[in-house]
N, C-alpha and C. Protein backbone atom coordinates (compact mmCIF):
# COMPACT_ATOMS: atom_id res chain seq x y z
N UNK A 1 -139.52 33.09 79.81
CA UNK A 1 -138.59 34.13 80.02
C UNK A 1 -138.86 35.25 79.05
N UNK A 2 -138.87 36.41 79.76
CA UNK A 2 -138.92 37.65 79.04
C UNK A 2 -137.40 37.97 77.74
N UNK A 3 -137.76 38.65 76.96
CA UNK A 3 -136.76 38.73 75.50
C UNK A 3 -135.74 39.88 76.62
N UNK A 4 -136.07 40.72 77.22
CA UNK A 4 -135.27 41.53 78.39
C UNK A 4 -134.44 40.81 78.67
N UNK A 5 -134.69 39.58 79.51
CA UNK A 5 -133.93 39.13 80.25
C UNK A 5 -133.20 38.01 79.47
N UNK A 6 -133.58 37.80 78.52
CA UNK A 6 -132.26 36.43 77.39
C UNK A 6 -131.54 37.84 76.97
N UNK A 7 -132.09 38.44 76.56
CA UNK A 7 -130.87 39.53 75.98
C UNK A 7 -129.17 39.91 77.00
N UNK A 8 -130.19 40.26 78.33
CA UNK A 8 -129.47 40.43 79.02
C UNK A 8 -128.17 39.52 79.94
N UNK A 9 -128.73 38.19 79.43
CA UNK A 9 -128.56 37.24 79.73
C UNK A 9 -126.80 37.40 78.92
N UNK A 10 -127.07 36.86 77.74
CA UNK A 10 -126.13 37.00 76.31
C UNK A 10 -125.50 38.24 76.55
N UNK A 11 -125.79 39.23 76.87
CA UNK A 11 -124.64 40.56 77.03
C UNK A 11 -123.57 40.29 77.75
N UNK A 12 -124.27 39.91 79.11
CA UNK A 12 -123.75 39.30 79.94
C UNK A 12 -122.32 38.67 80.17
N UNK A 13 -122.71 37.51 79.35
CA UNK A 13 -122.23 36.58 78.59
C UNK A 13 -121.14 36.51 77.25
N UNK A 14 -121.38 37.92 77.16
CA UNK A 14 -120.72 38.75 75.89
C UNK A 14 -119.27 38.71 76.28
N UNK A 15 -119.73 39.60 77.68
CA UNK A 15 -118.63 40.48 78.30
C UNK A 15 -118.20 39.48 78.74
N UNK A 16 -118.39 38.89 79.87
CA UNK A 16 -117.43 37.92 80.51
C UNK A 16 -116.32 36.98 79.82
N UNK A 17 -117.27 36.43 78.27
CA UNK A 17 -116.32 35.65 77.58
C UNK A 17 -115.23 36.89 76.63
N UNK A 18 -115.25 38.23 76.45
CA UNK A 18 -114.42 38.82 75.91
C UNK A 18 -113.77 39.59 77.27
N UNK A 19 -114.09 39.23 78.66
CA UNK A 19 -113.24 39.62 79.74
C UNK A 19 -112.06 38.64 79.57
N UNK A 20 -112.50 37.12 79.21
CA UNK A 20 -111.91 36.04 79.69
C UNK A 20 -110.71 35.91 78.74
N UNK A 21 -110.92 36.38 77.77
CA UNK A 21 -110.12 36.27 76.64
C UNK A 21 -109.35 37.59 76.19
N UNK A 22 -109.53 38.86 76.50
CA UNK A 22 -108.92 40.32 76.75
C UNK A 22 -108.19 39.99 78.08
N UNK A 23 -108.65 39.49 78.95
CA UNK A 23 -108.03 39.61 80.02
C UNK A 23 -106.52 39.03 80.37
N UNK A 24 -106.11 38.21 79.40
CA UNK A 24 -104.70 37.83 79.18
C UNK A 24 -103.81 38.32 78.46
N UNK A 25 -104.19 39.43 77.79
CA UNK A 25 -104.09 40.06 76.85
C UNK A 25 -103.21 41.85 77.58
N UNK A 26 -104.58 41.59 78.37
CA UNK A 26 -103.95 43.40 79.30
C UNK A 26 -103.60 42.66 80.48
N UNK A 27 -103.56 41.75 80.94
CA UNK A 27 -101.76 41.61 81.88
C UNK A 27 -100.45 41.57 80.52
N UNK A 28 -100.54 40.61 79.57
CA UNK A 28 -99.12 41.17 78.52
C UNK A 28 -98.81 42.05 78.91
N UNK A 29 -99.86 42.62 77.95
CA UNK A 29 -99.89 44.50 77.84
C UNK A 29 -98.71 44.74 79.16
N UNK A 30 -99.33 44.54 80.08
CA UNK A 30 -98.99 45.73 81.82
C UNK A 30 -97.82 44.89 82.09
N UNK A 31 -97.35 43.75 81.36
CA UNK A 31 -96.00 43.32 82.07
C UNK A 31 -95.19 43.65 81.29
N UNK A 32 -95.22 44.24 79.76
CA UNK A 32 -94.69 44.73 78.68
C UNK A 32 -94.00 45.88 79.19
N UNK A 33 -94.74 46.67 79.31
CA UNK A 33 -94.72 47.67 79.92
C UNK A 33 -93.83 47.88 80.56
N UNK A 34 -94.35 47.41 81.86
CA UNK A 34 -93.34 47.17 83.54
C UNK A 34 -91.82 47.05 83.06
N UNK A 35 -91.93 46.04 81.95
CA UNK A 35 -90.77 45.42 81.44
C UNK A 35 -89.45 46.42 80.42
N UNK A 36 -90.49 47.46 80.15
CA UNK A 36 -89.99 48.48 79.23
C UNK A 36 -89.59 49.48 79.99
N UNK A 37 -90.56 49.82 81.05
CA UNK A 37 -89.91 50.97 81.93
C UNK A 37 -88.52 50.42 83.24
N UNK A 38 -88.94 49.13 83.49
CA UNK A 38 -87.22 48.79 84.28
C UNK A 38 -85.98 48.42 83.45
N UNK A 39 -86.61 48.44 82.06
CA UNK A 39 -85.36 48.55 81.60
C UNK A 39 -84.61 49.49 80.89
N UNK A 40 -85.73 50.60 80.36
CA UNK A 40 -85.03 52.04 80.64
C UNK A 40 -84.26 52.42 82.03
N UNK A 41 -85.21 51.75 82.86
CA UNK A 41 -84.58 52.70 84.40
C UNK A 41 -83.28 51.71 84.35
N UNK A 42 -82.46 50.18 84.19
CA UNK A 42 -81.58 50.09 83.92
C UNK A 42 -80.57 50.40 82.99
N UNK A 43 -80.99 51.23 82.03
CA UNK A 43 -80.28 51.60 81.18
C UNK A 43 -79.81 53.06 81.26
N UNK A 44 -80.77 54.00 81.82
CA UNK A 44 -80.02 55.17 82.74
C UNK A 44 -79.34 55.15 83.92
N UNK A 45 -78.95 53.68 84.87
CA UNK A 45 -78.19 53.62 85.45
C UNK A 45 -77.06 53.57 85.13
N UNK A 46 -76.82 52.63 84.32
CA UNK A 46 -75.68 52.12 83.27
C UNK A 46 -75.09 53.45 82.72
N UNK A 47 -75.88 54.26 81.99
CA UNK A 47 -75.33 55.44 81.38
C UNK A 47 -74.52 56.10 82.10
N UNK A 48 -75.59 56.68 83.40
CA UNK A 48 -74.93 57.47 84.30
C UNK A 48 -73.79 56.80 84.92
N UNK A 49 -73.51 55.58 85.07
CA UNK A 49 -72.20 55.41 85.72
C UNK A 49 -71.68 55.29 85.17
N UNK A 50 -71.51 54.81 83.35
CA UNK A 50 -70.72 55.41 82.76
C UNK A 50 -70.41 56.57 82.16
N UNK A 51 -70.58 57.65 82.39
CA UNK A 51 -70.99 58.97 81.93
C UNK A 51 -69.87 59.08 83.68
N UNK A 52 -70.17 58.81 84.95
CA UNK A 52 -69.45 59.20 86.13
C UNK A 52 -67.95 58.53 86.19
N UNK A 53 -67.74 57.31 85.31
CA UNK A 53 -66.09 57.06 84.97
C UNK A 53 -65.79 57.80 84.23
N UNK A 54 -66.12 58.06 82.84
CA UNK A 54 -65.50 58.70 82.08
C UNK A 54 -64.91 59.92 82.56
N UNK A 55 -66.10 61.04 82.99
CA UNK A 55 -65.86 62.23 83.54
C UNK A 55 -64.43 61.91 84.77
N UNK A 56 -64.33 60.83 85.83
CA UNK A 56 -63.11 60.28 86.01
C UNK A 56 -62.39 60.09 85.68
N UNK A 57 -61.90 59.22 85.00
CA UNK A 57 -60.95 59.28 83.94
C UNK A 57 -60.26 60.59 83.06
N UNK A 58 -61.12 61.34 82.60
CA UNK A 58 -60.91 62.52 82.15
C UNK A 58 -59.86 63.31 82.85
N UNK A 59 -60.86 63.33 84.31
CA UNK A 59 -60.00 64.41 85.56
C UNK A 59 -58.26 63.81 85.74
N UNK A 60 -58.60 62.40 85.36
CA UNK A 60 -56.66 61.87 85.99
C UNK A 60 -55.83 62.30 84.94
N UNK A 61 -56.60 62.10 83.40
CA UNK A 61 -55.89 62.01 82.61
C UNK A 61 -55.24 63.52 82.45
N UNK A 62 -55.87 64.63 82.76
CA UNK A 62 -55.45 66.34 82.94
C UNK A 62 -54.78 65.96 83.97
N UNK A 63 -55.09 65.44 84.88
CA UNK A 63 -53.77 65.11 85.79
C UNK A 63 -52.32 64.94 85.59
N UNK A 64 -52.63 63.68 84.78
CA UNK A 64 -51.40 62.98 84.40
C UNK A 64 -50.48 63.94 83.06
N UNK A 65 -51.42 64.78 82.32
CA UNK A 65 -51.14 65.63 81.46
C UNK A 65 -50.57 66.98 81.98
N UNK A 66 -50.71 67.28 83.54
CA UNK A 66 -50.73 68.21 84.01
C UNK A 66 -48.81 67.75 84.72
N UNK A 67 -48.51 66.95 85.11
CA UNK A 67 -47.26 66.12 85.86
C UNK A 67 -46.74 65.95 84.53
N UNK A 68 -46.93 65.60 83.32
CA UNK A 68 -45.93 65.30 82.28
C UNK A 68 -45.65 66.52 81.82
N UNK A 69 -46.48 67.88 81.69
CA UNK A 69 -45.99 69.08 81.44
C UNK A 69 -44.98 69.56 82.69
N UNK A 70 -44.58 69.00 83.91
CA UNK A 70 -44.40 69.79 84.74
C UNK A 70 -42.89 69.08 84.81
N UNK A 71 -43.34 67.75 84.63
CA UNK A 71 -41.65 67.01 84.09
C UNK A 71 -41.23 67.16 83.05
N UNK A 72 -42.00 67.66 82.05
CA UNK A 72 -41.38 68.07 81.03
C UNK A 72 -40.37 69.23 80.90
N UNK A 73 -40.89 70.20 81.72
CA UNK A 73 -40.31 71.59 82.26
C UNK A 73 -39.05 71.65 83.08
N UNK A 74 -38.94 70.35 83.90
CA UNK A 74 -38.21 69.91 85.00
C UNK A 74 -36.99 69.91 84.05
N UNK A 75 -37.33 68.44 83.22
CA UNK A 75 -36.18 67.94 82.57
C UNK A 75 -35.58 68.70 81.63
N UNK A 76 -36.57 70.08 80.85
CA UNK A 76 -35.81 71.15 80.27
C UNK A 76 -34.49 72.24 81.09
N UNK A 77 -35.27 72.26 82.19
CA UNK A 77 -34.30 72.87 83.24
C UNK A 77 -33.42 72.29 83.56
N UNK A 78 -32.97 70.99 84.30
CA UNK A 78 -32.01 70.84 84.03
C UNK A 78 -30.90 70.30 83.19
N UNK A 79 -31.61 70.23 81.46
CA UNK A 79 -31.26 70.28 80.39
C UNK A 79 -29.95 71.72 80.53
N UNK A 80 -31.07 72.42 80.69
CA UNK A 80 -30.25 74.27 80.89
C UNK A 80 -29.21 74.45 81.75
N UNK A 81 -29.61 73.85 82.55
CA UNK A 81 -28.47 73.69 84.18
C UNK A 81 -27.52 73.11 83.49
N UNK A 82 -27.35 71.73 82.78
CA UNK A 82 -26.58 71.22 82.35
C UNK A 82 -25.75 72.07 81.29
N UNK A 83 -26.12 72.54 80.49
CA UNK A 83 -25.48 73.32 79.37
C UNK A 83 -24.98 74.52 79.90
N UNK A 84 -25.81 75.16 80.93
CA UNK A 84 -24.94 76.62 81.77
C UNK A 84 -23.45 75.67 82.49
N UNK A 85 -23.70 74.82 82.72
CA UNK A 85 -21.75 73.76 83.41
C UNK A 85 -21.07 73.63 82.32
N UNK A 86 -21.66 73.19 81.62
CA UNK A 86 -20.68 72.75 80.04
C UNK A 86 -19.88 74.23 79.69
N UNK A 87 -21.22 75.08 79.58
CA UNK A 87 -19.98 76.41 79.41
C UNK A 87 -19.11 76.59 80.30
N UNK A 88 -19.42 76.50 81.11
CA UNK A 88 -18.94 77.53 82.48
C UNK A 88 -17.77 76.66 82.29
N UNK A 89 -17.63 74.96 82.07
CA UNK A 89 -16.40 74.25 82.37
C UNK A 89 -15.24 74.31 80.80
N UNK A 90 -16.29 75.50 79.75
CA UNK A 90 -15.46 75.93 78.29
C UNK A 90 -14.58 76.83 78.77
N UNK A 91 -15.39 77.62 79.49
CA UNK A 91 -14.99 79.05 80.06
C UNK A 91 -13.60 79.19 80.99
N UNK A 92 -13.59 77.85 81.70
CA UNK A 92 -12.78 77.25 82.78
C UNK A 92 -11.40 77.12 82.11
N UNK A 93 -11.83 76.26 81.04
CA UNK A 93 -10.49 75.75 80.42
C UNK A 93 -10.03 76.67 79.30
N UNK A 94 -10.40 77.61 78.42
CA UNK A 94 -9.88 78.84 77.94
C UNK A 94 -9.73 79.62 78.84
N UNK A 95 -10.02 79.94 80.23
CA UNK A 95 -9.22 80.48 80.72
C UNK A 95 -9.83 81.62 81.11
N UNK A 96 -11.02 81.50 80.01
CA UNK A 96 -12.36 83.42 80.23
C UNK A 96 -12.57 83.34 81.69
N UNK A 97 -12.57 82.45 82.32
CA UNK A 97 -13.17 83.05 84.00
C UNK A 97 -12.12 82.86 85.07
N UNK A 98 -11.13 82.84 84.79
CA UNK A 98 -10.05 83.06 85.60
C UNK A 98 -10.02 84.17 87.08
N UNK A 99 -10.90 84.98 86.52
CA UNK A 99 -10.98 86.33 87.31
C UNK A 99 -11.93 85.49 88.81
N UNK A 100 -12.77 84.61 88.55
CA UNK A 100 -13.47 84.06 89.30
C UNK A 100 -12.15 83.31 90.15
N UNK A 101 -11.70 82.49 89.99
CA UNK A 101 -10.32 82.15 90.22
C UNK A 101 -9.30 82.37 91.22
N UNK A 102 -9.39 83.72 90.88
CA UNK A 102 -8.09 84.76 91.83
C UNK A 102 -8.93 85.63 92.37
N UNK A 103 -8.59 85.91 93.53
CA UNK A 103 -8.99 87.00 94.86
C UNK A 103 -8.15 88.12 94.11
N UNK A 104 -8.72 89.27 94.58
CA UNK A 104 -8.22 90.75 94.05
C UNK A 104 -6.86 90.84 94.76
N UNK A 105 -6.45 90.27 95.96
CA UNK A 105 -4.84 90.67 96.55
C UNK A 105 -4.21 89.52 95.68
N UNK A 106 -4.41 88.65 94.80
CA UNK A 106 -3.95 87.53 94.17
C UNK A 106 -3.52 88.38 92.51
N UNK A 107 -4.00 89.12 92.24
CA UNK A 107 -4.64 89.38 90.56
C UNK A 107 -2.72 90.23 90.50
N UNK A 108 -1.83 90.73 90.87
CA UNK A 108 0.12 91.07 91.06
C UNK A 108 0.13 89.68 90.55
N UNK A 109 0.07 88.74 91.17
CA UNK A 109 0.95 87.50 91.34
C UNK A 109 0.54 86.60 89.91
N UNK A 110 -0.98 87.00 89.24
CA UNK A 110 -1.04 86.12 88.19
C UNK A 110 -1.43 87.12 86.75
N UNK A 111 -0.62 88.44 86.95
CA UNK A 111 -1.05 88.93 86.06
C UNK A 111 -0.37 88.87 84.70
N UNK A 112 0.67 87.87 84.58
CA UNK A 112 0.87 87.70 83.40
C UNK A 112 0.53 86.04 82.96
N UNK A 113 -0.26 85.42 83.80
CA UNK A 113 -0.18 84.02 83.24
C UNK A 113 -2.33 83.96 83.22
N UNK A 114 -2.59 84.91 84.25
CA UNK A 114 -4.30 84.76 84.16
C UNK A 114 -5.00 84.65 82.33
N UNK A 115 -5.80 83.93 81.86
CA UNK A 115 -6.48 83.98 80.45
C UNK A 115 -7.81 85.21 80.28
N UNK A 116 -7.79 86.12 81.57
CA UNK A 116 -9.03 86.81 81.23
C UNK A 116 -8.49 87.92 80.39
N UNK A 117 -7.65 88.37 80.41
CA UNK A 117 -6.99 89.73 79.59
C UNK A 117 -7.36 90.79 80.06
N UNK A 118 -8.24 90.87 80.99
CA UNK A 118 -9.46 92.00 81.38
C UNK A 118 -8.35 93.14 81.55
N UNK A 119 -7.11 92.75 82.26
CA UNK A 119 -5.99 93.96 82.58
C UNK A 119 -5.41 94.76 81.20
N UNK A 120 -5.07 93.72 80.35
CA UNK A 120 -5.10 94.34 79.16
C UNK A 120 -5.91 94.45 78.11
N UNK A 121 -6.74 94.61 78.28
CA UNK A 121 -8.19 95.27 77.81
C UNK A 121 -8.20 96.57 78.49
N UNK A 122 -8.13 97.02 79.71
CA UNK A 122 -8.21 98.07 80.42
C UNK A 122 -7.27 98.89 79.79
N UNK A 123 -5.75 98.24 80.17
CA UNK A 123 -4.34 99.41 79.34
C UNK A 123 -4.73 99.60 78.04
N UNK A 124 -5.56 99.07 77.17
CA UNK A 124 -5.51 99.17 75.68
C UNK A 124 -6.52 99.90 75.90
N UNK A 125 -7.55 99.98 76.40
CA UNK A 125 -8.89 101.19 76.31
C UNK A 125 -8.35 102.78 76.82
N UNK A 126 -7.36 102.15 77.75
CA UNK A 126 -6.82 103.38 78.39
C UNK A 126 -5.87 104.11 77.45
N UNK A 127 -4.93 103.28 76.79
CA UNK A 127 -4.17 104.10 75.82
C UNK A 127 -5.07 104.80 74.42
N UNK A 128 -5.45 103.78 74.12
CA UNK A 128 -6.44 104.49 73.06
C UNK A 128 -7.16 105.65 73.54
N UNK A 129 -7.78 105.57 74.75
CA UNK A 129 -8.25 106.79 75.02
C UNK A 129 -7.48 108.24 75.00
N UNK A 130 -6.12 108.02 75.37
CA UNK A 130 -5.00 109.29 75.42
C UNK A 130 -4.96 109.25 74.16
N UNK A 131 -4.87 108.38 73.16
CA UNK A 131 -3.89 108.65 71.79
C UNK A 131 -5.53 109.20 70.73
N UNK A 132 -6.70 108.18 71.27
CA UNK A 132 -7.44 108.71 70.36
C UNK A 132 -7.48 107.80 69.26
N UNK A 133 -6.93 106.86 69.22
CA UNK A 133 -6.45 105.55 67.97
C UNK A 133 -6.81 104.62 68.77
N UNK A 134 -7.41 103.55 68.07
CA UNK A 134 -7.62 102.59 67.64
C UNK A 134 -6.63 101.00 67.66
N UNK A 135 -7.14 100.06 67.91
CA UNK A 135 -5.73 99.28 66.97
C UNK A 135 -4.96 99.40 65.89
N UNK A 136 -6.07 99.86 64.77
CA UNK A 136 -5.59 99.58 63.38
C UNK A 136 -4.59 100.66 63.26
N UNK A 137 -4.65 101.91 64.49
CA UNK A 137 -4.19 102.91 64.57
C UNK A 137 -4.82 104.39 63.85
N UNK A 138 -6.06 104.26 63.33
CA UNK A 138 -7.01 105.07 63.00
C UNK A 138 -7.66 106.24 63.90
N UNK A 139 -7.11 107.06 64.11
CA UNK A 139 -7.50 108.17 65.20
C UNK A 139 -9.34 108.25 64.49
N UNK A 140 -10.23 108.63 65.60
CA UNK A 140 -11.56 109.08 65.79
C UNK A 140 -11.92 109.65 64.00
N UNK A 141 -11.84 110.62 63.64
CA UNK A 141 -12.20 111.13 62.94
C UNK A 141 -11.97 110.56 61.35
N UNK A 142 -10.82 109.50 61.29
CA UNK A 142 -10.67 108.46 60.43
C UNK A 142 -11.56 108.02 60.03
N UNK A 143 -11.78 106.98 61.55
CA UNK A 143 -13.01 106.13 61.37
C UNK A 143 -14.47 106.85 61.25
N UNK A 144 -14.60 107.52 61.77
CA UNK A 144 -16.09 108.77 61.27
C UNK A 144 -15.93 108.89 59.71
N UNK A 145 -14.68 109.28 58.85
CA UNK A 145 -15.11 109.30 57.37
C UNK A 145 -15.04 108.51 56.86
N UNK A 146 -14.67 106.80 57.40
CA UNK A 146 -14.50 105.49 57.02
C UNK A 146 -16.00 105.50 56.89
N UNK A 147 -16.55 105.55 57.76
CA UNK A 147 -17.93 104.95 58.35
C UNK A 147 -18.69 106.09 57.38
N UNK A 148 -18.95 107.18 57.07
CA UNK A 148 -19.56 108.08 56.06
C UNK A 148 -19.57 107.77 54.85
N UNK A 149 -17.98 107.30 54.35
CA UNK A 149 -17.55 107.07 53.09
C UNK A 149 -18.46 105.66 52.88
N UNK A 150 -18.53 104.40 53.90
CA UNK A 150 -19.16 103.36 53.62
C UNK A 150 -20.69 103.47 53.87
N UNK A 151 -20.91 104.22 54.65
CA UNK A 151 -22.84 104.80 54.09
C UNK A 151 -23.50 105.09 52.87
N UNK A 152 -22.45 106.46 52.15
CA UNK A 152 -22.65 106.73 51.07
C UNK A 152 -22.75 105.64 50.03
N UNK A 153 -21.70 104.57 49.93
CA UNK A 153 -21.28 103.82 49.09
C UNK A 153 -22.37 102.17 49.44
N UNK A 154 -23.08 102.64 50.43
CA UNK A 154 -23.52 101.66 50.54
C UNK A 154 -25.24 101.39 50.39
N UNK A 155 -25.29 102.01 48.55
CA UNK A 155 -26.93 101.75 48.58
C UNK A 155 -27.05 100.66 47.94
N UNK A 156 -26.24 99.16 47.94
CA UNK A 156 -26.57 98.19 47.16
C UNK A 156 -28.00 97.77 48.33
N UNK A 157 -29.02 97.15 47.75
CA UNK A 157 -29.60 96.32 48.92
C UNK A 157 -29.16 95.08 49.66
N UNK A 158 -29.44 95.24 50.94
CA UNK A 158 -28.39 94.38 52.08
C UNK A 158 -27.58 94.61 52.69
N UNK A 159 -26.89 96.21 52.09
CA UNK A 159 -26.15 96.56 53.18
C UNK A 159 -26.37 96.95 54.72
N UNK A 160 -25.09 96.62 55.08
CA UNK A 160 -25.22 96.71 56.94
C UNK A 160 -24.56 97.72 57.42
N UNK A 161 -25.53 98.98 57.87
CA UNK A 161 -24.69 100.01 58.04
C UNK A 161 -23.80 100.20 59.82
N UNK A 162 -22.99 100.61 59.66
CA UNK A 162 -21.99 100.90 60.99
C UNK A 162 -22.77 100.86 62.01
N UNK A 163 -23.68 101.60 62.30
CA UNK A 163 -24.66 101.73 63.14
C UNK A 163 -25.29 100.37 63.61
N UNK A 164 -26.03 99.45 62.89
CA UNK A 164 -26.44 98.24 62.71
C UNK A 164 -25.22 97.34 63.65
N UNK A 165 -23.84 97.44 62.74
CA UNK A 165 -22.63 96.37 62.93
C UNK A 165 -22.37 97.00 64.57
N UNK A 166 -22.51 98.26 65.22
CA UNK A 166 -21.89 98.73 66.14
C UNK A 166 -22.87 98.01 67.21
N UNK A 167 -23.82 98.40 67.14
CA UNK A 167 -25.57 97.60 67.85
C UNK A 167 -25.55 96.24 68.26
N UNK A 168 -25.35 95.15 67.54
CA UNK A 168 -24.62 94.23 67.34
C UNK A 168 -23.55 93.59 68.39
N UNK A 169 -22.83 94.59 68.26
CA UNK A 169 -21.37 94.43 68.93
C UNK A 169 -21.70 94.40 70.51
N UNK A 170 -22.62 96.13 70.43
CA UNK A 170 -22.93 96.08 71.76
C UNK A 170 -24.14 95.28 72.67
N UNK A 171 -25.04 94.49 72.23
CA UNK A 171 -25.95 93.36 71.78
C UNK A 171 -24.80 91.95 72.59
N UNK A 172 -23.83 91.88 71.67
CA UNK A 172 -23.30 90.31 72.15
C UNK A 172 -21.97 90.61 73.72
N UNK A 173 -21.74 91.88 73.54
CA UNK A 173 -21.15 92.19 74.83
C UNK A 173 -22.04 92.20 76.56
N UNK A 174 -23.14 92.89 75.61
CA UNK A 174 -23.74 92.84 76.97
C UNK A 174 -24.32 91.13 77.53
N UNK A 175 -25.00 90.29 76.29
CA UNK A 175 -25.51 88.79 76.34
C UNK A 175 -24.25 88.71 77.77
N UNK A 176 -22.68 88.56 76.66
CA UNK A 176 -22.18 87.75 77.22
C UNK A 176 -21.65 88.14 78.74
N UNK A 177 -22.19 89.57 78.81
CA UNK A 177 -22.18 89.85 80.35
C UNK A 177 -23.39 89.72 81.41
N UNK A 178 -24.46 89.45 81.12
CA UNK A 178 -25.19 88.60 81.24
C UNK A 178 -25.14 87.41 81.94
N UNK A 179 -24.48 86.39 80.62
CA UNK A 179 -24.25 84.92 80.82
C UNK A 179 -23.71 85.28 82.21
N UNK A 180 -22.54 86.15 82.34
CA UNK A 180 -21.34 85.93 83.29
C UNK A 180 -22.35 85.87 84.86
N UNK A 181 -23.29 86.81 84.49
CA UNK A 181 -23.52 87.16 85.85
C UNK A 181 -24.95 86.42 86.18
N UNK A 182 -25.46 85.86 85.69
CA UNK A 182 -26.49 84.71 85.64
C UNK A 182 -25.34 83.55 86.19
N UNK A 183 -24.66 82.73 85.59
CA UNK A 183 -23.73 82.17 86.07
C UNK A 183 -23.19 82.45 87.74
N UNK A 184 -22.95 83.43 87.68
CA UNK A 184 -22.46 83.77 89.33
C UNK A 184 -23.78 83.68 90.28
N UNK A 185 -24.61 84.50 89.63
CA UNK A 185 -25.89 84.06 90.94
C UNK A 185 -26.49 82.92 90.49
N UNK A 186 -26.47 82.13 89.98
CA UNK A 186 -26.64 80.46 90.11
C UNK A 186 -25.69 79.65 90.92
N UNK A 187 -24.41 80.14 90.80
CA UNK A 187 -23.33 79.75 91.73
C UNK A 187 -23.51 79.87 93.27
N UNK A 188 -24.11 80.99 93.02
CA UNK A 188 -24.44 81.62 94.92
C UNK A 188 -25.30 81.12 95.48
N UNK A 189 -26.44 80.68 94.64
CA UNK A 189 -27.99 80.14 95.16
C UNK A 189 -27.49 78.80 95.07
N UNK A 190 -26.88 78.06 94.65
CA UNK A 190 -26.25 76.80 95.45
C UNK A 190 -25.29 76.57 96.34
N UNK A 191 -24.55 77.43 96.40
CA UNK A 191 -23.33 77.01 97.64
C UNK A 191 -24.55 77.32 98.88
N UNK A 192 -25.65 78.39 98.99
CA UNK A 192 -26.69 78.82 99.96
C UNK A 192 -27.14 78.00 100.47
């Protein structure tokens, strides 16, 4: 035999026995592998469906956040409803809404026992208006140098000038005319 052909022989021979023995080696390898990429690809399933509850969950929970603000609002209202009766049933029993009460051909027959005063409120605005006085009995121009005299005198800090106290006055008159008439069209939109 030619040295060619033993050589070639042994190369041969090389390879096959480091096929035989690599070759168990790169299937591992390729099932490693296989093994690594299906279980990424199970593990981005997993993610994504949990990543698709959560984002669920999320949406109910603005839901449910969205209905507890809306009962929350509910139960403030008729918190309010409730407290607009409570007055209205203060109002009832002092007597302030009496006028609600009596029909205008009625108002002869209860004008000395009705609690609104509104009639005498009127004669007393009306007389004062002819006389020009006051209760205290202070004609106009009194009270103008009352009210001057207490400007002047009034540079302590904190004072509340006439103007301020008059503002005020007219501030809680109007509220409480207001209330009255908020009250009445709440009255109306339910008997409706």
């Amino acid at each position: 035999m030619s040295t060619g052909l033993i050589v070639a022989i042994v190369v041969v021979a090389i390879f096959i026995i480091a096929l035989l023995i690599l070759l168990p080696r790169m299937r591992g390898a390729a099932r490693r592998k296989q093994a690594e990429r299906e279980l990424q690809s199970r593990r981005e399933n997993v993610a994504g469906e949990h990543r698709r509850a959560a984002t669920d969950r999320e949406h109910r929970a603005e839901q449910s956040e969205q209905k507890a603000r809306l009962a929350q609002q509910a139960a403030e209202r008729e918190r309010a409803e409730a407290n607009m009766q409570r007055e209205r049933a203060s109002m009832h029993e002092r007597g302030m809404a009496d006028d609600e009460l009596i029909d205008e051909g009625e108002r002869d027959r209860f004008a000395g026992v009705s609690g609104t005063g509104r009639d005498d409120d009127r004669d007393a605005d009306r007389d004062r208006a002819a006389t020009d006085r006051d209760r205290d009995g202070n004609t106009l121009d009194d009270r103008a140098r009352a009210a001057t005299d207490r400007d002047e005198s009034s540079d302590e800090p904190g004072a509340v000038s006439p103007d301020y106290q008059r503002g005020r006055e007219d501030e809680r008159r109007f509220d409480r005319s207001r209330l009255t008439d908020d009250v009445r069209e709440s009255d109306r939109s339910r008997t409706s």
